[in-house]
C-alpha atoms as a PDB file:
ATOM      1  CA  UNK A   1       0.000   0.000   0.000  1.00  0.00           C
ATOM      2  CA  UNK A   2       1.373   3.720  -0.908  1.00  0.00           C
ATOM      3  CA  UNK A   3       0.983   6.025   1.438  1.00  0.00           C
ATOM      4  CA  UNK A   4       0.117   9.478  -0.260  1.00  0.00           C
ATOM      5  CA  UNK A   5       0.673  12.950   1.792  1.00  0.00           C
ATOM      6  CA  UNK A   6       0.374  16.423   0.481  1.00  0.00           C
ATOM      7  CA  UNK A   7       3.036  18.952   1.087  1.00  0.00           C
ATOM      8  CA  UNK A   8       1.412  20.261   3.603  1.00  0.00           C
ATOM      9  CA  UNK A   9       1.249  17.024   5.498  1.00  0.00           C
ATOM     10  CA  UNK A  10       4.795  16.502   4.909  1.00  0.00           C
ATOM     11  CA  UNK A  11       5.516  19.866   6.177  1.00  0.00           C
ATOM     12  CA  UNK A  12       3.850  19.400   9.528  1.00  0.00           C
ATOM     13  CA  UNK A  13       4.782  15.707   9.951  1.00  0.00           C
ATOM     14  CA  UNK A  14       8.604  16.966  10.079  1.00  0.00           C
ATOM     15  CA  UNK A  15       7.501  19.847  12.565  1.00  0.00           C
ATOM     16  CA  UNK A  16       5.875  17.028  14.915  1.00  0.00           C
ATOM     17  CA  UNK A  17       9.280  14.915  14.521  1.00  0.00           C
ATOM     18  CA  UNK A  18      11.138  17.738  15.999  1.00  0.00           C
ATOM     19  CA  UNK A  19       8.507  18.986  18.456  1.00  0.00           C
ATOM     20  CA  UNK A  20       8.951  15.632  20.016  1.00  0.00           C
ATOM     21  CA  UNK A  21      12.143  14.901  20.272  1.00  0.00           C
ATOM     22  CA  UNK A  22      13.508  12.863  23.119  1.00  0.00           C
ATOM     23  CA  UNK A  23      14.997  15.245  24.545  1.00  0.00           C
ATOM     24  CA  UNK A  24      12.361  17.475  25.018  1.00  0.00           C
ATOM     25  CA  UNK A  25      10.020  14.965  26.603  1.00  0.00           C
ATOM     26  CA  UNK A  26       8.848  15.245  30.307  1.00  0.00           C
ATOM     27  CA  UNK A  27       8.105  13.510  33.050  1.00  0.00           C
ATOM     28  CA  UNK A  28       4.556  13.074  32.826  1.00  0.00           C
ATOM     29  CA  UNK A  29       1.440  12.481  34.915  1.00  0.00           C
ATOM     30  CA  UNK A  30      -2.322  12.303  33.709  1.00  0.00           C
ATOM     31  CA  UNK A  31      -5.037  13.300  35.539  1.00  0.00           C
ATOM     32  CA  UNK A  32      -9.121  12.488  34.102  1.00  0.00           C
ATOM     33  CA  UNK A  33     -12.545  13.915  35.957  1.00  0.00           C
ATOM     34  CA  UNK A  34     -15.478  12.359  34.557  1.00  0.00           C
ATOM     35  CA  UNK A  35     -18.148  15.913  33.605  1.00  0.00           C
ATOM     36  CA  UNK A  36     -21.643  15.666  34.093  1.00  0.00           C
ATOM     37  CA  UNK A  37     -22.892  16.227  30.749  1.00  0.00           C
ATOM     38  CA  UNK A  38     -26.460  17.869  30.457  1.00  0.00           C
ATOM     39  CA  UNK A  39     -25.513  21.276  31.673  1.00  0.00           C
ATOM     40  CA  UNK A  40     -23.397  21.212  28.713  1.00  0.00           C
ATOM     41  CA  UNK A  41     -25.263  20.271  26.410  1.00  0.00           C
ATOM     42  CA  UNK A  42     -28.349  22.205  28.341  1.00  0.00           C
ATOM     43  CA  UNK A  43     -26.467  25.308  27.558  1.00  0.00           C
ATOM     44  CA  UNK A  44     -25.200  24.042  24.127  1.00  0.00           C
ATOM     45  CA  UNK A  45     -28.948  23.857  22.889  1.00  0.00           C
ATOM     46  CA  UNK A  46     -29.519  27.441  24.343  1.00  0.00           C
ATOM     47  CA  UNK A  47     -26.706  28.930  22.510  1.00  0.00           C
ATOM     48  CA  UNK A  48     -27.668  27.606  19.543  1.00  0.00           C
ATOM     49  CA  UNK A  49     -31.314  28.165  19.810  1.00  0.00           C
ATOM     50  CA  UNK A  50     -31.317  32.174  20.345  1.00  0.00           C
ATOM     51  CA  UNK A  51     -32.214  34.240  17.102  1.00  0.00           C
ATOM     52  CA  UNK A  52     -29.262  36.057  15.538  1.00  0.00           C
ATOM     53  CA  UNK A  53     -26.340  35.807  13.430  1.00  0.00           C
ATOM     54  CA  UNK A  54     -23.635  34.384  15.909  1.00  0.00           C
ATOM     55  CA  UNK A  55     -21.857  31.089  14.834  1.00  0.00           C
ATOM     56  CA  UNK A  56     -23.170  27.632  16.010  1.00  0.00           C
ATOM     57  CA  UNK A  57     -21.888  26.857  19.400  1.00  0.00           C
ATOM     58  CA  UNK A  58     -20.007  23.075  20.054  1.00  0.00           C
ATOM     59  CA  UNK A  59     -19.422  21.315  23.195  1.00  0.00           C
ATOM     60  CA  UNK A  60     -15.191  22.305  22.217  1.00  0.00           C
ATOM     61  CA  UNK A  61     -16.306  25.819  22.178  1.00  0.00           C
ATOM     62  CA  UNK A  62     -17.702  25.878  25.558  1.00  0.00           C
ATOM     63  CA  UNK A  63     -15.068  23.318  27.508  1.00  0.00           C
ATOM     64  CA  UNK A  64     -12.493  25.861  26.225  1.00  0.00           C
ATOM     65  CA  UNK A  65     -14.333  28.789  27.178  1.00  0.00           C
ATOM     66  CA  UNK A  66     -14.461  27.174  30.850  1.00  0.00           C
ATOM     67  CA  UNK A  67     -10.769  25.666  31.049  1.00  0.00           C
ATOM     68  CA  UNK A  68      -9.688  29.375  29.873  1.00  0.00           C
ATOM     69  CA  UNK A  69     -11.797  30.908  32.809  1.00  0.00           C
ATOM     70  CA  UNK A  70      -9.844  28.434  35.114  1.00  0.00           C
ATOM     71  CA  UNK A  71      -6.555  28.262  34.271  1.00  0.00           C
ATOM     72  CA  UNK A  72      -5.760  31.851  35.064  1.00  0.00           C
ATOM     73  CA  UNK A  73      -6.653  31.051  38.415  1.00  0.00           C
ATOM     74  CA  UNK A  74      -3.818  27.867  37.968  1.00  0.00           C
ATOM     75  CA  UNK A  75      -1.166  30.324  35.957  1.00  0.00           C
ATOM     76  CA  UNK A  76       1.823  27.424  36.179  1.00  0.00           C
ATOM     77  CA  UNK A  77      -0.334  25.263  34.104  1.00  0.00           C
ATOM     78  CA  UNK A  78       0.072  27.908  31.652  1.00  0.00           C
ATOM     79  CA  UNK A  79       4.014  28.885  32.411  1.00  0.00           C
ATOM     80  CA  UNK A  80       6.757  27.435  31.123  1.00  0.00           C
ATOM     81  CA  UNK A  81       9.465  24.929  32.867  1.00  0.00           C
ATOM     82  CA  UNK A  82      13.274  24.732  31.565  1.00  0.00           C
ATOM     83  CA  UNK A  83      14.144  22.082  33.675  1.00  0.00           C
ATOM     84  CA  UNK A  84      15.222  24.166  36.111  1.00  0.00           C
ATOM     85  CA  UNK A  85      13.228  27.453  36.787  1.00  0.00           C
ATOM     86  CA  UNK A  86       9.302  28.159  35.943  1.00  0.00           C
ATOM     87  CA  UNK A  87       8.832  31.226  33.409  1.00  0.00           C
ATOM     88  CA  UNK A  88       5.589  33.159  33.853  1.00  0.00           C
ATOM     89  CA  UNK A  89       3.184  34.147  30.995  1.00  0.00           C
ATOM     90  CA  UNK A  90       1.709  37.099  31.332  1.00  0.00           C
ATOM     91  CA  UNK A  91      -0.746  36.019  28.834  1.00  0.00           C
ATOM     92  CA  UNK A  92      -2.751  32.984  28.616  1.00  0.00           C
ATOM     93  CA  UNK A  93      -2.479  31.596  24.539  1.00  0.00           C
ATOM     94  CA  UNK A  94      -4.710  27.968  23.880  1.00  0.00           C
ATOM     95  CA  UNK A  95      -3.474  25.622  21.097  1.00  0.00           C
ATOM     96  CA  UNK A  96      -6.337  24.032  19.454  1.00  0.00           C
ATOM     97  CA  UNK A  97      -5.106  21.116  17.301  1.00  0.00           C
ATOM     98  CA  UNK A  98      -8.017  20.319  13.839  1.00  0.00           C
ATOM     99  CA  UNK A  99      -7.305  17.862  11.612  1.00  0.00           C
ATOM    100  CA  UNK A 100      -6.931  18.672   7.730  1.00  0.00           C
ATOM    101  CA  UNK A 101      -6.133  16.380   5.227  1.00  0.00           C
ATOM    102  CA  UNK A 102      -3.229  13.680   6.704  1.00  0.00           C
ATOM    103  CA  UNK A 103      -2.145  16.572   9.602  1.00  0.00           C
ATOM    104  CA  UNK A 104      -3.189  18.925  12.134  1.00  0.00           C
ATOM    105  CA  UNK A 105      -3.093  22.877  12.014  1.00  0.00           C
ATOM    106  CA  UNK A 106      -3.417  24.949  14.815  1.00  0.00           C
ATOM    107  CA  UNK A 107      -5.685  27.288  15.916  1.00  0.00           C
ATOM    108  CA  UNK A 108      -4.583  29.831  18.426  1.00  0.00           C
ATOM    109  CA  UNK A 109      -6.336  31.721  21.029  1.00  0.00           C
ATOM    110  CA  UNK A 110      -5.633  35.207  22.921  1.00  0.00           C
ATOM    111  CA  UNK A 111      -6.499  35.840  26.240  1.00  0.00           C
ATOM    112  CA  UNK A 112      -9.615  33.653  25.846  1.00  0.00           C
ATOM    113  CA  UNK A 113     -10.413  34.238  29.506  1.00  0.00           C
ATOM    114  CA  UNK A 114     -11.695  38.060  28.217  1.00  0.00           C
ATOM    115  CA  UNK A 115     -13.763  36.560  25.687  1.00  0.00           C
ATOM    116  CA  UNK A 116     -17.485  35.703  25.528  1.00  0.00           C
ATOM    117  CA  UNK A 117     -18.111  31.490  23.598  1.00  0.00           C
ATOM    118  CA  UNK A 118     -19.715  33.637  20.754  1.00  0.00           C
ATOM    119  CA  UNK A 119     -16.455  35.200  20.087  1.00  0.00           C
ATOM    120  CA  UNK A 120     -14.202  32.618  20.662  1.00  0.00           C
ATOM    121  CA  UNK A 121     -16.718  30.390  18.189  1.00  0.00           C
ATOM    122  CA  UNK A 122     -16.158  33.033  15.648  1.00  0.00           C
ATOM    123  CA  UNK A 123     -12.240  32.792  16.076  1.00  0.00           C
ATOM    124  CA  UNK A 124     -12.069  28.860  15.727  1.00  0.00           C
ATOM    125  CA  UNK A 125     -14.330  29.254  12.453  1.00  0.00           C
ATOM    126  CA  UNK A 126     -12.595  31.980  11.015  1.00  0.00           C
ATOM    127  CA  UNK A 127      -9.424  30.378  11.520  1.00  0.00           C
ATOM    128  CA  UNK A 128     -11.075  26.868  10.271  1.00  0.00           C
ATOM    129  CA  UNK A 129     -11.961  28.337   6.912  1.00  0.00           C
ATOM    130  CA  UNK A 130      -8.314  30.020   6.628  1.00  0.00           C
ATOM    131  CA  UNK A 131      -7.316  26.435   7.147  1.00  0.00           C
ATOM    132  CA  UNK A 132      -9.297  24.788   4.914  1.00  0.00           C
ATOM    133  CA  UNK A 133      -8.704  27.176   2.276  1.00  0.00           C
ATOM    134  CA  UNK A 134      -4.640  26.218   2.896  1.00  0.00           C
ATOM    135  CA  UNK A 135      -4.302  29.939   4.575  1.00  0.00           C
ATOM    136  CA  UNK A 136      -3.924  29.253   7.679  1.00  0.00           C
ATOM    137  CA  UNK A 137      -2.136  31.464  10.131  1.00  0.00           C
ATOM    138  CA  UNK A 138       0.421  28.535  11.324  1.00  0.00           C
ATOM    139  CA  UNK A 139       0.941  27.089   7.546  1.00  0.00           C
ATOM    140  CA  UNK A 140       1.630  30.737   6.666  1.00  0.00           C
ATOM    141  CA  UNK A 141       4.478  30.559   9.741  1.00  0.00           C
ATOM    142  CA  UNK A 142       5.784  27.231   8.204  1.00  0.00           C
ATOM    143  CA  UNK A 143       6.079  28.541   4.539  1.00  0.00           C
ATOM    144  CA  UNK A 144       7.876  31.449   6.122  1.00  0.00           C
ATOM    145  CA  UNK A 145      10.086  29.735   7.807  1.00  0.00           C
ATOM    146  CA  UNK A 146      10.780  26.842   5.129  1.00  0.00           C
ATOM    147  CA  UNK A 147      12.234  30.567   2.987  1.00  0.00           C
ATOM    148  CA  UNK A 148      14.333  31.191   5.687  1.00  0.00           C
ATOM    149  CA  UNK A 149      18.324  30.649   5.392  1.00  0.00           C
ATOM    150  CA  UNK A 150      20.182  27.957   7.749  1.00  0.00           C
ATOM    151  CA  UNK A 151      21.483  31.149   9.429  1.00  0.00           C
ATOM    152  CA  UNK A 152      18.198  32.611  10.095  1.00  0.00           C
ATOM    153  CA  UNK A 153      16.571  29.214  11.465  1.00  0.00           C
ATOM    154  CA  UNK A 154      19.353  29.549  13.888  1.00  0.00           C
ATOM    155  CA  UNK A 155      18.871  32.045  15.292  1.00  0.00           C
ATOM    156  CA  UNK A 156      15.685  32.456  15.332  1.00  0.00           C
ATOM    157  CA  UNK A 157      15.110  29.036  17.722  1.00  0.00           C
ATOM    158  CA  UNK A 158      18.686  29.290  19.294  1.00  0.00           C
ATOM    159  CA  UNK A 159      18.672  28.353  23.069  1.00  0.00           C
ATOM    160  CA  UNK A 160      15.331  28.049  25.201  1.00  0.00           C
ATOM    161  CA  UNK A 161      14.762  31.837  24.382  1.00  0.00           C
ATOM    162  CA  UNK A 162      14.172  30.999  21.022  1.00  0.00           C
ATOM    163  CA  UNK A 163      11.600  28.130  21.871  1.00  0.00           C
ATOM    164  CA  UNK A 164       9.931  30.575  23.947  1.00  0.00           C
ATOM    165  CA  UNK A 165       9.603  33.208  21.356  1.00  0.00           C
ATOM    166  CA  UNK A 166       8.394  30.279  19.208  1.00  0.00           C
ATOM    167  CA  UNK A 167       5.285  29.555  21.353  1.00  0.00           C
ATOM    168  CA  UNK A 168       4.280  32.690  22.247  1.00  0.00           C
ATOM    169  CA  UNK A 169       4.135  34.236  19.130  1.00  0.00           C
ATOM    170  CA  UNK A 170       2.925  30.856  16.621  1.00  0.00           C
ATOM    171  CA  UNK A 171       1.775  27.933  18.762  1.00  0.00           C
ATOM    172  CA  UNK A 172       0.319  28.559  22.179  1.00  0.00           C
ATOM    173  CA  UNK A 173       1.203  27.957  25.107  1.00  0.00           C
ATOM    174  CA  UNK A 174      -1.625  25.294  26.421  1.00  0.00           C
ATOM    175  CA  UNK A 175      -2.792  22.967  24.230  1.00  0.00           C
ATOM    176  CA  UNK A 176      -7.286  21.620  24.094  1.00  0.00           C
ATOM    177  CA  UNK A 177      -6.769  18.152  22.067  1.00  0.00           C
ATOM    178  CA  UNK A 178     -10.776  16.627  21.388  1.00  0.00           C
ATOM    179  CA  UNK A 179     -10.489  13.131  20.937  1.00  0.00           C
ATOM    180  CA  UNK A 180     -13.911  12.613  21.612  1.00  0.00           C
ATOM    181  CA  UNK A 181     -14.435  14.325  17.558  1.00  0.00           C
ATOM    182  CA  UNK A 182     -12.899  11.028  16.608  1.00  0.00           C
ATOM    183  CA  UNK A 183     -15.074   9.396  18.398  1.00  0.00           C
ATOM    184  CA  UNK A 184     -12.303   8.109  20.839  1.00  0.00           C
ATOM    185  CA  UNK A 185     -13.322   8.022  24.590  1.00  0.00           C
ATOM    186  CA  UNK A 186     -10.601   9.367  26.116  1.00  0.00           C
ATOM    187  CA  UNK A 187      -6.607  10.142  25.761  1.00  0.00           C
ATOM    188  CA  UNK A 188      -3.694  11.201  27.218  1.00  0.00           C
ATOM    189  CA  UNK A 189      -1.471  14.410  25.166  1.00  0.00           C
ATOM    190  CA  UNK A 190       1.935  14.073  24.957  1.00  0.00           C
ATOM    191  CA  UNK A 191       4.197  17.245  26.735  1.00  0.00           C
ATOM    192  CA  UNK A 192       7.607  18.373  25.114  1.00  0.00           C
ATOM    193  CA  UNK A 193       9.257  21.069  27.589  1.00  0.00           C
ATOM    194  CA  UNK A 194       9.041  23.905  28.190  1.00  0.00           C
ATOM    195  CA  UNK A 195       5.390  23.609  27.791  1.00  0.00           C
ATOM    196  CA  UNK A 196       4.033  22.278  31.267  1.00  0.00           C
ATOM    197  CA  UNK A 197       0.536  21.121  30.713  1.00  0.00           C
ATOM    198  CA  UNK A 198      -2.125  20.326  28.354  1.00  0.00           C
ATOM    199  CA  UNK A 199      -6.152  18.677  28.199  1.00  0.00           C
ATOM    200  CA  UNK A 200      -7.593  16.389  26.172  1.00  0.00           C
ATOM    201  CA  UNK A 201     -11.312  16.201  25.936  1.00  0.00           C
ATOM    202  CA  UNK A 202     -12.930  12.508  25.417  1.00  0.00           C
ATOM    203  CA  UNK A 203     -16.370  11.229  23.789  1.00  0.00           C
ATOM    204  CA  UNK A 204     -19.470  12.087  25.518  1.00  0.00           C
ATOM    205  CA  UNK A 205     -20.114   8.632  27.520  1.00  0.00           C
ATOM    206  CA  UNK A 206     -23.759   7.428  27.327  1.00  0.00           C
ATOM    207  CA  UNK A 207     -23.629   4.102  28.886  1.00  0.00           C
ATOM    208  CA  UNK A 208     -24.075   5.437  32.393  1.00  0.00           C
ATOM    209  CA  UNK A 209     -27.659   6.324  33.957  1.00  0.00           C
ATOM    210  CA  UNK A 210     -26.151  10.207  33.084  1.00  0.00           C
ATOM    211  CA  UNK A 211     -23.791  11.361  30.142  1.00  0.00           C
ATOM    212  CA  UNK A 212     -20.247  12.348  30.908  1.00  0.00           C
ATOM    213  CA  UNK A 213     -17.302  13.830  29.317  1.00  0.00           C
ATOM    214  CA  UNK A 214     -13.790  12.951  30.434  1.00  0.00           C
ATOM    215  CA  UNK A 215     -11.000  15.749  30.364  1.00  0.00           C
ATOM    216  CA  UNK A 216      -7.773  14.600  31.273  1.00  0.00           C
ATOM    217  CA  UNK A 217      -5.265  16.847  32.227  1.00  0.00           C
ATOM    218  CA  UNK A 218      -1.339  15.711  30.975  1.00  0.00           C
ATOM    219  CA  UNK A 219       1.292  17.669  33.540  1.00  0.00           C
ATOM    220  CA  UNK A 220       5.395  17.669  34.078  1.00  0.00           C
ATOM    221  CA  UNK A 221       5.346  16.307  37.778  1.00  0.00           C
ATOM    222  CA  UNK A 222       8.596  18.482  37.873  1.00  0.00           C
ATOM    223  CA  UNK A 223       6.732  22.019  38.392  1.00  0.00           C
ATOM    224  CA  UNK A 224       3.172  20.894  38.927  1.00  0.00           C
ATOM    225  CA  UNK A 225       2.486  18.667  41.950  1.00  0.00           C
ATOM    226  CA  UNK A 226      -1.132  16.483  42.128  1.00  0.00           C
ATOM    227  CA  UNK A 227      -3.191  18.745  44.726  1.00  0.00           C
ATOM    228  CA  UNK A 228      -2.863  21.889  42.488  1.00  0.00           C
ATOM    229  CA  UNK A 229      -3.225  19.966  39.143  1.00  0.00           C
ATOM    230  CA  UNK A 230      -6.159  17.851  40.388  1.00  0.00           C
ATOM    231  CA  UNK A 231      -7.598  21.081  41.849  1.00  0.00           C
ATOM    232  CA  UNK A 232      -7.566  22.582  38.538  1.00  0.00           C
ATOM    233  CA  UNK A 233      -9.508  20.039  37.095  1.00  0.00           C
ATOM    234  CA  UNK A 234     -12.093  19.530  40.051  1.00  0.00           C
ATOM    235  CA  UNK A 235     -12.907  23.361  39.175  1.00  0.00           C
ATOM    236  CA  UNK A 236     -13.309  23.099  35.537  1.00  0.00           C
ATOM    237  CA  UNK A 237     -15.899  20.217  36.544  1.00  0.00           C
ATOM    238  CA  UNK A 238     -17.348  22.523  38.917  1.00  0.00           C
ATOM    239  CA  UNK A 239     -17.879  25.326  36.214  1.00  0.00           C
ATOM    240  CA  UNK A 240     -19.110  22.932  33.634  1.00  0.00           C
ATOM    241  CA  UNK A 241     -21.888  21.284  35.867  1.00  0.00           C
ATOM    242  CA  UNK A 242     -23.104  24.316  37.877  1.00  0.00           C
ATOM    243  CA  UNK A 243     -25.430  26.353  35.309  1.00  0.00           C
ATOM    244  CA  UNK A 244     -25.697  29.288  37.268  1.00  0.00           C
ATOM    245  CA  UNK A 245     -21.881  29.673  37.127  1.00  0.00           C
ATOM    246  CA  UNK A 246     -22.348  28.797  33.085  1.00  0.00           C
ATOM    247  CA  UNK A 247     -24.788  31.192  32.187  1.00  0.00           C
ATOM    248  CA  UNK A 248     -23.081  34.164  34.175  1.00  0.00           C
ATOM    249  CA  UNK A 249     -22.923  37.307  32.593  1.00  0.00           C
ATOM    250  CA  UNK A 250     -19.921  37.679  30.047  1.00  0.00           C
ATOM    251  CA  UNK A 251     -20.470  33.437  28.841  1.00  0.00           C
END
């Protein structure tokens, strides 16, 4: 059998080869709570239902609104860790993986903790179609980059500086992986330092007398102990199945 890939799935197959290289991996522990579903999908069906022009609302769209809301109470989950020495962000960037042709491309989120679901649904759509279309903002990056002299790539990613510039200005700096679009139940994300954390969002579970979703949360043990990562998640559940908290002013 021949395998067939694109340029553009060559392009980002190399980029994952690199972005997990041995070297970079971390000493990882996972973390899943099991989310009541309804209230979700309660408030999905609202969103959805009101009369105007705003996009359509998904379960991603709302599980990243509330992870965003959390994690800048939980700002090492969002920080970086050299192996040594945790370096604050001052502002929180999500890395949404989507699948397109034989790859993934990225979208990125700004401070989504200031944003309302409506807007953050119109980001991951406008950046979808810019995907789709083979414009989008991380493909434009790699093209760039691909141009770029030996010299240039150099220095441009020399020492963790350069890494660090790399994230915060083209990848993000906490990645929101849903397996459960695949139809998979649940998974565990992969870390390469010096990002510290990331959450991967399973298949709604329907086999129980309620629905659930599992989010597992992927940490480096080094900066990030169990109480304050499991705390983390036991307040994103908290958010997601309390719909007075949900429906607060600004969602």
């Amino acid at each position: 059998m021949q395998i067939t890939m694109s340029q553009r799935d060559l392009m980002f197959r190399k980029f994952q080869i690199r972005k997990f290289s041995r070297k970079n991996m971390v000493p990882a522990v996972t973390m899943t709570v099991n989310v009541d579903a309804s209230q979700i999908l309660k408030l999905k069906e609202h969103l959805n239902n009101r009369d105007n022009n705003n996009p359509h609302i998904t379960i991603t769209h709302i599980i990243t609104k509330a992870v965003a809301d959390t994690l800048v109470q939980y700002p090492i989950l969002y920080s970086f860790f050299n192996g040594n020495e945790i370096i604050e962000n001052k502002e929180l960037i999500l890395n949404i993986p989507v699948d397109v042709e034989s790859h993934v491309e990225y979208i990125t989120i700004h401070r989504p903790e200031s944003k309302t679901i409506d807007e953050i649904s119109r980001e991951f759509y406008k950046e979808l179609t810019h995907i789709n279309s083979g414009n989008g903002t991380y493909m434009k990056f790699l093209l760039q980059l691909n141009e770029m002299s030996l010299f240039r790539k150099i220095m441009y990613f020399c020492g963790s500086e350069g890494k660090i510039r790399f994230l915060r200005e083209h990848y993000g700096i906490f990645p929101i992986s849903n397996f459960g679009s695949f139809h998979v139940n649940s998974g565990t994300l992969t870390i390469s330092q010096p990002l510290v954390a990331a959450l991967c969002i399973g298949a709604i579970d329907n086999e129980r007398d309620h629905s659930f979703i599992p989010l597992t949360l992927t940490f480096d043990h080094r900066p990030v102990d169990g109480a304050y990562a499991g705390k983390f998640l036991h307040n994103v559940r908290t958010l997601l199945e309390m719909p007075d908290l949900i429906l607060k002013e600004g969602w």
